[in-house]
PDB file of N, CA and C in Angstrom:
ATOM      1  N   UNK A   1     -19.082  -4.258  17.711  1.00  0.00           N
ATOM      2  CA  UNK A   1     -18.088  -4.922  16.877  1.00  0.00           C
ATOM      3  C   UNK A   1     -17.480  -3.963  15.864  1.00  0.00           C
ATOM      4  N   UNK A   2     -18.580  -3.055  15.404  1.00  0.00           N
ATOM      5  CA  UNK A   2     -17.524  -2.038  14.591  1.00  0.00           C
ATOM      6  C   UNK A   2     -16.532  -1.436  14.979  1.00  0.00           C
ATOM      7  N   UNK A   3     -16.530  -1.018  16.244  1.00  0.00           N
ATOM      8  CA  UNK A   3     -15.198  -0.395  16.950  1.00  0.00           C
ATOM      9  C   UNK A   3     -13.948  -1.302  16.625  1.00  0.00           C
ATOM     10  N   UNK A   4     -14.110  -2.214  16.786  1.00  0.00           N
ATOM     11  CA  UNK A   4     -13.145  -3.737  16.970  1.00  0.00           C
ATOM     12  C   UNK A   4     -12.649  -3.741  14.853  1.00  0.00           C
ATOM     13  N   UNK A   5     -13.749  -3.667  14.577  1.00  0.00           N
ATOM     14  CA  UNK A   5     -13.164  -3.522  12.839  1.00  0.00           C
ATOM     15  C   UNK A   5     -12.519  -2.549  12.237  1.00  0.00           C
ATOM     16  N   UNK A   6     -12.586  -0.949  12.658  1.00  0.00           N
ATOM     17  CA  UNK A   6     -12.211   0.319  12.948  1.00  0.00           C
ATOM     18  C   UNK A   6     -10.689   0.131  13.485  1.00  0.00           C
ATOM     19  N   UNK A   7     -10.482  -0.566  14.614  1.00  0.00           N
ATOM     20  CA  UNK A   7      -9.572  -0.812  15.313  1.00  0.00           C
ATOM     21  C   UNK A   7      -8.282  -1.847  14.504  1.00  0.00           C
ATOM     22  N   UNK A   8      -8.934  -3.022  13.896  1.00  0.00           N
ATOM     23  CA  UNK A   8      -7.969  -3.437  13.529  1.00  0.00           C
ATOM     24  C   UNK A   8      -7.891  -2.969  12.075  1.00  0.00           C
ATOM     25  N   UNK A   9      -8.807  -2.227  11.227  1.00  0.00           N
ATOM     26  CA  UNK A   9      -7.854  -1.295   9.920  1.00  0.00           C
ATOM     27  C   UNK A   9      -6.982  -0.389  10.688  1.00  0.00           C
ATOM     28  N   UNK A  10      -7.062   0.349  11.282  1.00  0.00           N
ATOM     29  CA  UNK A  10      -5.762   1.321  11.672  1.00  0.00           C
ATOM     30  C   UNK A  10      -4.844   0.572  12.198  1.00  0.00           C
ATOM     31  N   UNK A  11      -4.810  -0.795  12.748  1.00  0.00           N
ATOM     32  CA  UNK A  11      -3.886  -1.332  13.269  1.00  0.00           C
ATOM     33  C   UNK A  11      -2.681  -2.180  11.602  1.00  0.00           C
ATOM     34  N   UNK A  12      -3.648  -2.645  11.063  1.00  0.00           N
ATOM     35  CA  UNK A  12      -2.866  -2.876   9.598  1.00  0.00           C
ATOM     36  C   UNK A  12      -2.824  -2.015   9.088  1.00  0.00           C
ATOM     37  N   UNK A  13      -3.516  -0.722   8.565  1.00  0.00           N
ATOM     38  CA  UNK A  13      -2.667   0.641   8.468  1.00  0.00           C
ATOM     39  C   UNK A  13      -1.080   0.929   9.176  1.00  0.00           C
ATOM     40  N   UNK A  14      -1.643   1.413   9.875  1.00  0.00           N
ATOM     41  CA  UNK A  14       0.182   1.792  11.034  1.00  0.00           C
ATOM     42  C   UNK A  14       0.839   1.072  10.655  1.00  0.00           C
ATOM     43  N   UNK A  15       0.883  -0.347  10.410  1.00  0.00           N
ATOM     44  CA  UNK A  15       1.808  -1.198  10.511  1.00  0.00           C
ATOM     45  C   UNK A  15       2.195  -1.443   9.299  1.00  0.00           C
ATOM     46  N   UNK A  16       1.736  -1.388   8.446  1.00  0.00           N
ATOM     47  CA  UNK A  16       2.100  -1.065   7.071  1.00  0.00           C
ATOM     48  C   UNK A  16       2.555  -0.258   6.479  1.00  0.00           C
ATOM     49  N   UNK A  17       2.308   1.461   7.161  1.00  0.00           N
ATOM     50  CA  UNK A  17       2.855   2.357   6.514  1.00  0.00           C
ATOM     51  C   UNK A  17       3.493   3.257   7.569  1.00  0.00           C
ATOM     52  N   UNK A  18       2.879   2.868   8.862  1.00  0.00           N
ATOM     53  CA  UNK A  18       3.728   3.472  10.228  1.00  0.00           C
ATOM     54  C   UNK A  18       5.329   3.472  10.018  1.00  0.00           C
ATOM     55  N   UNK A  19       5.743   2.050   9.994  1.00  0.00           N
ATOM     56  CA  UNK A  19       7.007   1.863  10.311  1.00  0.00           C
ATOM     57  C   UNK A  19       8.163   1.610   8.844  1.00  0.00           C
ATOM     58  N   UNK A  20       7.372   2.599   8.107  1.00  0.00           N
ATOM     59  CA  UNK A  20       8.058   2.306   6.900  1.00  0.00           C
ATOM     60  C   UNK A  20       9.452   3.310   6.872  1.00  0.00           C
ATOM     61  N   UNK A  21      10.054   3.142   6.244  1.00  0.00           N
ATOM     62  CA  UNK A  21      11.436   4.341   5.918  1.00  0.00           C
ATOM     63  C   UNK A  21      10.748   5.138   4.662  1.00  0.00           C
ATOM     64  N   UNK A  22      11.553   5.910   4.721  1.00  0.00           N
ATOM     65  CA  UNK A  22      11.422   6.431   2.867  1.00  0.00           C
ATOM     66  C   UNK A  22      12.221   5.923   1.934  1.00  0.00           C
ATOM     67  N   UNK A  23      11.655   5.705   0.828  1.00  0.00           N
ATOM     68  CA  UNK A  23      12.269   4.864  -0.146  1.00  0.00           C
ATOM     69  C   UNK A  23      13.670   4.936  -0.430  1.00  0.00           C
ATOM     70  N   UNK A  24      13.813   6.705  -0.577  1.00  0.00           N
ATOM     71  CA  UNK A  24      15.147   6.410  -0.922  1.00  0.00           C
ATOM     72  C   UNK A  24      15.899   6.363   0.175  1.00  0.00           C
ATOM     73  N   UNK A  25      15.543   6.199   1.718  1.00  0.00           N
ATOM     74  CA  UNK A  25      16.752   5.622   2.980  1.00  0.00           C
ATOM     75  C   UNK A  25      16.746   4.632   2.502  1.00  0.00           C
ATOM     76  N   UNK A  26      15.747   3.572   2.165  1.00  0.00           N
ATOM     77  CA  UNK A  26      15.697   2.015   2.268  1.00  0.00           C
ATOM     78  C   UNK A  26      16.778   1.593   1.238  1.00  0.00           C
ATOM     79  N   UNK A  27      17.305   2.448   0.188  1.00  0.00           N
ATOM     80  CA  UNK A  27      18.221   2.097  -0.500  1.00  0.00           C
ATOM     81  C   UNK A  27      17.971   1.599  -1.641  1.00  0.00           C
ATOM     82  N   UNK A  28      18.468   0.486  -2.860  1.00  0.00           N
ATOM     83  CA  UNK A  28      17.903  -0.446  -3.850  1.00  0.00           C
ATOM     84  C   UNK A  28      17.415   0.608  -4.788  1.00  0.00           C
ATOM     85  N   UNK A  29      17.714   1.425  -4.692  1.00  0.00           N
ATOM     86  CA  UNK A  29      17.357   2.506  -6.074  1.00  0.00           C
ATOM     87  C   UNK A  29      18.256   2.791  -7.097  1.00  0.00           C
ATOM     88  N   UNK A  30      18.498   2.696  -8.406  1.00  0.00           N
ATOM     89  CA  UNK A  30      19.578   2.861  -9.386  1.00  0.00           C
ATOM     90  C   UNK A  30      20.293   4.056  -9.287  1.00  0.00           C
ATOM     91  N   UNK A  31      21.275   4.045  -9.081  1.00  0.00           N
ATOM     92  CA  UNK A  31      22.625   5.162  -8.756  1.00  0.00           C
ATOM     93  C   UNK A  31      21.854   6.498  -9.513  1.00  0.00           C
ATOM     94  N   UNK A  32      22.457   7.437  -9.373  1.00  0.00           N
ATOM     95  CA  UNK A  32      22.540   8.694  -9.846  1.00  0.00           C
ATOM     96  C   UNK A  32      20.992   9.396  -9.779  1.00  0.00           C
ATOM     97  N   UNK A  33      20.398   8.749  -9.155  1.00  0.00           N
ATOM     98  CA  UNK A  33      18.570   9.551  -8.850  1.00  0.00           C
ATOM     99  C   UNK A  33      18.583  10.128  -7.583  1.00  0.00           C
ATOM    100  N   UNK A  34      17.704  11.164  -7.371  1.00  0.00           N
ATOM    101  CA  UNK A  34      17.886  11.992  -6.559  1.00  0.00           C
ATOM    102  C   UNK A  34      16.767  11.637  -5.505  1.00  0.00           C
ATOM    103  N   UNK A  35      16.630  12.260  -4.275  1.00  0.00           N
ATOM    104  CA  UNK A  35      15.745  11.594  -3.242  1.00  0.00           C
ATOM    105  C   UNK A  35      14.079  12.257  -4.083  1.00  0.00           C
ATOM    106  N   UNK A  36      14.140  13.206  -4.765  1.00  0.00           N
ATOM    107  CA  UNK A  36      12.874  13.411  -5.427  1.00  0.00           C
ATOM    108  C   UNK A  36      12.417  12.281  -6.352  1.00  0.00           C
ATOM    109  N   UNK A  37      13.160  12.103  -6.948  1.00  0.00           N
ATOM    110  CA  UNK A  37      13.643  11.049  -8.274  1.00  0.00           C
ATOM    111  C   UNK A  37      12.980   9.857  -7.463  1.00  0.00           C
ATOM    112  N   UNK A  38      13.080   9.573  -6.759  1.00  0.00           N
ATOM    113  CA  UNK A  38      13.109   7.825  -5.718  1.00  0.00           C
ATOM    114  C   UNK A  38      11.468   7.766  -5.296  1.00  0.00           C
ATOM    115  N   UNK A  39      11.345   8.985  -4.501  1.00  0.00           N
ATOM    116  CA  UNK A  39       9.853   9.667  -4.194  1.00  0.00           C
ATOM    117  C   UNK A  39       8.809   9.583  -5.092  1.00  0.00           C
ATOM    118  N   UNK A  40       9.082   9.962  -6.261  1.00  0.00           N
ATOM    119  CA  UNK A  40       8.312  10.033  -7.490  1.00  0.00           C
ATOM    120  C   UNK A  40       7.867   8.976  -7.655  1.00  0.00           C
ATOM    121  N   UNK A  41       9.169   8.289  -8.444  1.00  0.00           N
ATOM    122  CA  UNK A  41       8.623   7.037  -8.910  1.00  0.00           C
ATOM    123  C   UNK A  41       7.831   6.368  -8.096  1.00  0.00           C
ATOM    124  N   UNK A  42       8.462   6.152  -6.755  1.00  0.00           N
ATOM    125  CA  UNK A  42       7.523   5.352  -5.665  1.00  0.00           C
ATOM    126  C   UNK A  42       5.795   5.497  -5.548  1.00  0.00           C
ATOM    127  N   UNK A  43       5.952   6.781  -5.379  1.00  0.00           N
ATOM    128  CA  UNK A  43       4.495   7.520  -5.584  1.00  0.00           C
ATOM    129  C   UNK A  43       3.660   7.256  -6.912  1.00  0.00           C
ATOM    130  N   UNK A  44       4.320   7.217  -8.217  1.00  0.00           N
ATOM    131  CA  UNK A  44       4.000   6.668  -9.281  1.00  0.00           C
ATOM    132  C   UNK A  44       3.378   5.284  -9.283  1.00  0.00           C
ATOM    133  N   UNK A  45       4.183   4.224  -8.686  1.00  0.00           N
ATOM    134  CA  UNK A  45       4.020   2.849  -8.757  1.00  0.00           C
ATOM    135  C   UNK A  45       2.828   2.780  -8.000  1.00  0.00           C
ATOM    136  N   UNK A  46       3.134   3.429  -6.668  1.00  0.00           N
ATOM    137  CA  UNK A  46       1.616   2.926  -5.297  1.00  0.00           C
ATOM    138  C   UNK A  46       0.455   3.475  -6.150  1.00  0.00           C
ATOM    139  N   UNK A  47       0.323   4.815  -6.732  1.00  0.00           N
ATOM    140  CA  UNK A  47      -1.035   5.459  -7.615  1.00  0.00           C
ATOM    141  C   UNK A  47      -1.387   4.113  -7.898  1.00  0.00           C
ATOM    142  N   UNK A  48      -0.525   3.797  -9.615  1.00  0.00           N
ATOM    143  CA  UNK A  48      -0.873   2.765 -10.420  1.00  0.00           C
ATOM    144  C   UNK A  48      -1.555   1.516  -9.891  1.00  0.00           C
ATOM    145  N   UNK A  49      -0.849   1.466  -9.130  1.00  0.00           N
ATOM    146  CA  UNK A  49      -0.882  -0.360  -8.134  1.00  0.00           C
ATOM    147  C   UNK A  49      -2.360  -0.066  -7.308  1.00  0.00           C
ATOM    148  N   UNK A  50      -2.868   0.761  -6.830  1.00  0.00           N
ATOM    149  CA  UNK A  50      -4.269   1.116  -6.353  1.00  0.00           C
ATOM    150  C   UNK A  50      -5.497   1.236  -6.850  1.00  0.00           C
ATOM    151  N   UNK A  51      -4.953   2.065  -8.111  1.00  0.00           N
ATOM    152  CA  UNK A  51      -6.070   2.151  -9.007  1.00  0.00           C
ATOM    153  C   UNK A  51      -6.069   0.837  -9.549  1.00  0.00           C
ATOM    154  N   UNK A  52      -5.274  -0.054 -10.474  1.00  0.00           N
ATOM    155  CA  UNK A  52      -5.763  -1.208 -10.260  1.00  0.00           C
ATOM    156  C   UNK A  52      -6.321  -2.299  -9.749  1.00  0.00           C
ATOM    157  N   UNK A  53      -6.603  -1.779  -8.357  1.00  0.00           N
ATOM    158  CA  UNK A  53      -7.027  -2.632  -7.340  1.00  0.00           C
ATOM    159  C   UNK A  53      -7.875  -2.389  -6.593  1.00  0.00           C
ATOM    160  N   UNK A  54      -8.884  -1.302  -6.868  1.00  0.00           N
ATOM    161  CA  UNK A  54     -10.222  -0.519  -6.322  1.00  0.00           C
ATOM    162  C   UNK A  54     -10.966  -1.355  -6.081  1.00  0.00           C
ATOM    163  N   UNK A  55     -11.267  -2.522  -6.408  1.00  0.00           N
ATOM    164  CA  UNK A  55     -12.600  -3.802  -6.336  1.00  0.00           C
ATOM    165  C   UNK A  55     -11.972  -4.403  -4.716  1.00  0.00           C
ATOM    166  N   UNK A  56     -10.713  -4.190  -4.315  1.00  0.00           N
ATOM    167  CA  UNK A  56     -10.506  -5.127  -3.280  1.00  0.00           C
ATOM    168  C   UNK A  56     -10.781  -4.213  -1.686  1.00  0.00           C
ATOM    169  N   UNK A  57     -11.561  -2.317  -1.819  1.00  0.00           N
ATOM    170  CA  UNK A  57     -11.928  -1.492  -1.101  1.00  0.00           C
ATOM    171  C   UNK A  57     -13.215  -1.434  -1.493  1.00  0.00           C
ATOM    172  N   UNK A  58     -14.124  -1.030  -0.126  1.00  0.00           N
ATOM    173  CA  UNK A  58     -15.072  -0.288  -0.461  1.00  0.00           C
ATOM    174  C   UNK A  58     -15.149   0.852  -1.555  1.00  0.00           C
ATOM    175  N   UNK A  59     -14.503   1.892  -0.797  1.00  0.00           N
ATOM    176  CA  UNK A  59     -14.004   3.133  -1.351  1.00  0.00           C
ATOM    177  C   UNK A  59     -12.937   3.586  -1.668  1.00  0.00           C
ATOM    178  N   UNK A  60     -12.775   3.964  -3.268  1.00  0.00           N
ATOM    179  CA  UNK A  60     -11.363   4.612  -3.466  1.00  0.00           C
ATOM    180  C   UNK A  60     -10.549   5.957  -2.542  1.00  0.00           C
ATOM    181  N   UNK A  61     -11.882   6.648  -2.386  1.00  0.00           N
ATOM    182  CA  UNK A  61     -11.793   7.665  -1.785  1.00  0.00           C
ATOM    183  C   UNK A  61     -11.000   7.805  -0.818  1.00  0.00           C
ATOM    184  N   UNK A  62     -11.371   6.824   0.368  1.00  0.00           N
ATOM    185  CA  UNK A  62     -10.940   6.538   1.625  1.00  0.00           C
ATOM    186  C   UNK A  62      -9.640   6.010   1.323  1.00  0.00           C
ATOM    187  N   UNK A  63      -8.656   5.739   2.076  1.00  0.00           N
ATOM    188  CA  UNK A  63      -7.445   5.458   2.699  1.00  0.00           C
ATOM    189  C   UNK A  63      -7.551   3.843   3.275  1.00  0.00           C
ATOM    190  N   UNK A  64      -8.442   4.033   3.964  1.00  0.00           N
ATOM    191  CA  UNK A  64      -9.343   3.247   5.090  1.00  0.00           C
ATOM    192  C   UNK A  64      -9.640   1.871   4.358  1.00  0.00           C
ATOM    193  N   UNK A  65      -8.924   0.757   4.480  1.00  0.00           N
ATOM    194  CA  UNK A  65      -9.718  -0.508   3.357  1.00  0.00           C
ATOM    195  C   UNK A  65     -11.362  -1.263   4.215  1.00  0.00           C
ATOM    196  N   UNK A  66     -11.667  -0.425   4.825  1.00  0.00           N
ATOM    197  CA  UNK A  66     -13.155  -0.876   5.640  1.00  0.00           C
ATOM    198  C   UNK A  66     -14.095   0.443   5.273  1.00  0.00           C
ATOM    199  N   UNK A  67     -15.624  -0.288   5.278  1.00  0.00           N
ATOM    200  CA  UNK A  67     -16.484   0.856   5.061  1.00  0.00           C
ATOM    201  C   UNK A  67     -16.876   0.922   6.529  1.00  0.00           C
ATOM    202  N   UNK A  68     -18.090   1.871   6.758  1.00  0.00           N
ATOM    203  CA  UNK A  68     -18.265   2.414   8.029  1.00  0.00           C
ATOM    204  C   UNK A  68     -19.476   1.325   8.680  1.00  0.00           C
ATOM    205  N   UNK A  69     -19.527   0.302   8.086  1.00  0.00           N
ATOM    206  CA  UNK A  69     -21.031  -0.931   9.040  1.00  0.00           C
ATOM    207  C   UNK A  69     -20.021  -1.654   9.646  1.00  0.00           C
ATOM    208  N   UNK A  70     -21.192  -2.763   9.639  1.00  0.00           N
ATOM    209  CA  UNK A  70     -20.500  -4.006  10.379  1.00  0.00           C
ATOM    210  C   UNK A  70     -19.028  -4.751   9.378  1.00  0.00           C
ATOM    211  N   UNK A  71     -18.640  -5.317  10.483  1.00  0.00           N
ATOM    212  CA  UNK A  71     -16.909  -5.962   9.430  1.00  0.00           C
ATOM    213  C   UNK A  71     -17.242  -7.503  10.045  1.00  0.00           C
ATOM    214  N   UNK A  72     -17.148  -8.195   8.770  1.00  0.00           N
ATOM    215  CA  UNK A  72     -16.924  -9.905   8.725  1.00  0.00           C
ATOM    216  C   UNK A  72     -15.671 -10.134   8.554  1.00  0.00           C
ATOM    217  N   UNK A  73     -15.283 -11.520   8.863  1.00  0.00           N
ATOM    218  CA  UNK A  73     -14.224 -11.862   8.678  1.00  0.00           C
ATOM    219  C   UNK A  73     -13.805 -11.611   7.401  1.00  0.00           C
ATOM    220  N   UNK A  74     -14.168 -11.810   6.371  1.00  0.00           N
ATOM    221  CA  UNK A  74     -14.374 -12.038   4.560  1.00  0.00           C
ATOM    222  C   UNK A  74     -13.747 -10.599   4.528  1.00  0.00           C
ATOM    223  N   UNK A  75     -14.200  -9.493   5.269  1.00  0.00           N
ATOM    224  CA  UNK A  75     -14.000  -8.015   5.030  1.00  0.00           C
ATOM    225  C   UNK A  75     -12.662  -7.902   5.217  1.00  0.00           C
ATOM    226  N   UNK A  76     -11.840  -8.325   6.101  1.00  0.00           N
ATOM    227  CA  UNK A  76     -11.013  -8.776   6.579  1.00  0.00           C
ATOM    228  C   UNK A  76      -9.664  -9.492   5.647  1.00  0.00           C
ATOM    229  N   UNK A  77     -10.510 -10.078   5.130  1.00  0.00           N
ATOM    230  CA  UNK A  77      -9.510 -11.541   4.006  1.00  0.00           C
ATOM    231  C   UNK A  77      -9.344 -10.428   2.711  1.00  0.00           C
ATOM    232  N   UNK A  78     -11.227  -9.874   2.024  1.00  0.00           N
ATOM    233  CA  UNK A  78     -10.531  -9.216   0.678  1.00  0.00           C
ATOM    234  C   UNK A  78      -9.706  -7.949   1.693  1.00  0.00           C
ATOM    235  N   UNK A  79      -9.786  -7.357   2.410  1.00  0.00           N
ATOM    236  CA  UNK A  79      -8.887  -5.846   2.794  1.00  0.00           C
ATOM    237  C   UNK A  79      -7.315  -6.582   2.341  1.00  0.00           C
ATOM    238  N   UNK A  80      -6.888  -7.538   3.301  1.00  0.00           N
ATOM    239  CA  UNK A  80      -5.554  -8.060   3.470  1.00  0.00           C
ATOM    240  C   UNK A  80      -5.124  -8.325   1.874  1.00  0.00           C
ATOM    241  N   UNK A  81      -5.852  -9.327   1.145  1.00  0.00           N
ATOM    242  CA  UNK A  81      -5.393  -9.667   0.063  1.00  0.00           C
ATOM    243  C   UNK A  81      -4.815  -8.355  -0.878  1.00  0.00           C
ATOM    244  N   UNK A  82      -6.176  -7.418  -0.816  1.00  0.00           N
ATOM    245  CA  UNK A  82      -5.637  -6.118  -1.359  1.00  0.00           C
ATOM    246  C   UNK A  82      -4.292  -5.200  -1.592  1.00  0.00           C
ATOM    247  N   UNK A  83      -4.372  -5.539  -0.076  1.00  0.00           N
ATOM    248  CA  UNK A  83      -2.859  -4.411   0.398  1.00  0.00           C
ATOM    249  C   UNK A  83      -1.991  -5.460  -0.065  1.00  0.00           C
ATOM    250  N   UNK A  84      -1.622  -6.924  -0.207  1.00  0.00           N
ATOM    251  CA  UNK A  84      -0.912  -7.523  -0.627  1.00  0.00           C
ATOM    252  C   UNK A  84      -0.533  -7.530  -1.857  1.00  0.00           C
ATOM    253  N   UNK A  85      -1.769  -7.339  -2.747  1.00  0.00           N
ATOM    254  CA  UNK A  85      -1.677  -7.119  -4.007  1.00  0.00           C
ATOM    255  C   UNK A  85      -1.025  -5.947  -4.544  1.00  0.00           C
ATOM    256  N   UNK A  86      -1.330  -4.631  -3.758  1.00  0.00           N
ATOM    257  CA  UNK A  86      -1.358  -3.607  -4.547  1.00  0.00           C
ATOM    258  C   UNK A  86       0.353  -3.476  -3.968  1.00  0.00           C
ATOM    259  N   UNK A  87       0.863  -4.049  -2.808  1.00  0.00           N
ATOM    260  CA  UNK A  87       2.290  -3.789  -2.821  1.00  0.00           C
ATOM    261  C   UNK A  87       3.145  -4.669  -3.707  1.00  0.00           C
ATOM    262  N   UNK A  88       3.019  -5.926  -3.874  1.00  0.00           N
ATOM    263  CA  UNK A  88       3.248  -6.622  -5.205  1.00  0.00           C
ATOM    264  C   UNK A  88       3.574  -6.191  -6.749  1.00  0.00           C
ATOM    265  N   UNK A  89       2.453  -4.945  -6.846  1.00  0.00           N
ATOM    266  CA  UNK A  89       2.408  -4.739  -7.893  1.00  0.00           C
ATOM    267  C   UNK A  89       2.783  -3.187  -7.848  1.00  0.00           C
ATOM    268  N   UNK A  90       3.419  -2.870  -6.523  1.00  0.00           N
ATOM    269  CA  UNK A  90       4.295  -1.749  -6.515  1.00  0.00           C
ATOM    270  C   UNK A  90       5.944  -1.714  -6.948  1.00  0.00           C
ATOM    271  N   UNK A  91       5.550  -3.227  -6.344  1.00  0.00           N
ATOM    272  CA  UNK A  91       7.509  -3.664  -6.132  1.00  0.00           C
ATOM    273  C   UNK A  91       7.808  -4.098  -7.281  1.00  0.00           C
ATOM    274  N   UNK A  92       6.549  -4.970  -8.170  1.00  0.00           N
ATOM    275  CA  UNK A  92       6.706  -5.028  -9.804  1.00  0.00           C
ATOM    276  C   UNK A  92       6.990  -3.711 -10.465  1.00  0.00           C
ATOM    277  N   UNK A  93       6.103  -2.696 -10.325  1.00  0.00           N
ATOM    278  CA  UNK A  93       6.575  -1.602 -10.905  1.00  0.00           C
ATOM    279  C   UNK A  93       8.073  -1.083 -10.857  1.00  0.00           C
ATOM    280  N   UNK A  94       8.313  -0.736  -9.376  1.00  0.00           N
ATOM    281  CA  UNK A  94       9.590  -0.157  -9.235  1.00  0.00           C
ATOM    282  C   UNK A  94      11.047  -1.200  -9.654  1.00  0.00           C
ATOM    283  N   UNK A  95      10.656  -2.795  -9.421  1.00  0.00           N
ATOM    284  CA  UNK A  95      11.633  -3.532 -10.450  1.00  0.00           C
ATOM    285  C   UNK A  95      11.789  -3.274 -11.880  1.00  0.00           C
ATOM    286  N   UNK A  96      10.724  -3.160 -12.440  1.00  0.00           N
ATOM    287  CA  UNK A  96      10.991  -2.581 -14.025  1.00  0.00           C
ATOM    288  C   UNK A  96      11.750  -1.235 -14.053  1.00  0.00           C
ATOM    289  N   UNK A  97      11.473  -0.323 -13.305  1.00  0.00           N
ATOM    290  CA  UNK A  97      12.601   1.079 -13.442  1.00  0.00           C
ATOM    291  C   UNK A  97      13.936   0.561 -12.685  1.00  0.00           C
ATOM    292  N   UNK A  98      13.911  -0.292 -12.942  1.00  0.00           N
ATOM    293  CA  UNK A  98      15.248  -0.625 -12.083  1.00  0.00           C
ATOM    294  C   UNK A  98      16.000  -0.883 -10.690  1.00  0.00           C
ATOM    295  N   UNK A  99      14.876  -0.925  -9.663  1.00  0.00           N
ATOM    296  CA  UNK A  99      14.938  -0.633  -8.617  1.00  0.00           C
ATOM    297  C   UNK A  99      15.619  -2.245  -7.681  1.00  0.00           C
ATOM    298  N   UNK A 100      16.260  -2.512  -7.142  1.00  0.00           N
ATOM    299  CA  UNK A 100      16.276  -3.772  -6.295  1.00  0.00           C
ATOM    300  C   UNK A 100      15.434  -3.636  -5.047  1.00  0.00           C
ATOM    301  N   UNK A 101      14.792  -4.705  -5.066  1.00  0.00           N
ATOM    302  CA  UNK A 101      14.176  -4.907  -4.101  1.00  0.00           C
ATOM    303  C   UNK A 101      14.330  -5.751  -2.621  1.00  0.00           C
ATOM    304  N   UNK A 102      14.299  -5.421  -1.511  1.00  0.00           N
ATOM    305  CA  UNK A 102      14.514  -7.154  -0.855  1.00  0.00           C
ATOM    306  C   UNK A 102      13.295  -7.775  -0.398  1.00  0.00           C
TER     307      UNK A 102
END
């Protein structure tokens, strides 16, 4: 069964950050910032938004929102809630610098 838990974090990985654009293609960024400028901040917000949200991973360390045993469903529910949270509170961030979001 660990294979199968292994399997579906990289599968909500990829799919979360696989098919993403870069921020500043995706657009919704306040005029006159530069694609570094867009990068930054972005990178700024996800830090912040993670470190606030270390209780919903095993490990900060890891990337990975699963540790290396067995995976329950529950493991499953806090991982998801996590990544929900911590993008929430990315898109909060980057709305306060001004950013539109869709």
């Amino acid at each position: 069964m660990t294979g199968w838990g292994t399997l579906w974090g990289l599968v909500l990985l990829s799919t979360t950050y696989g098919c993403a654009q870069s921020p500043y293609e995706h657009g919704g960024h306040p005029t006159g910032l530069s694609r570094y400028d867009v990068e930054r901040d972005y990178a700024e917000c996800e830090h912040k938004a993670r470190l606030a949200n270390e209780q919903h991973f095993y490990s900060s360390s890891s990337p990975f929102p699963f540790g290396s045993g067995p995976q329950s469903p529950a493991d499953h529910a806090r991982a998801l809630h996590g990544l929900t949270t911590i993008n929430a509170m990315r898109d909060t961030c980057l709305a306060a610098k001004g950013y539109r979001l869709n």
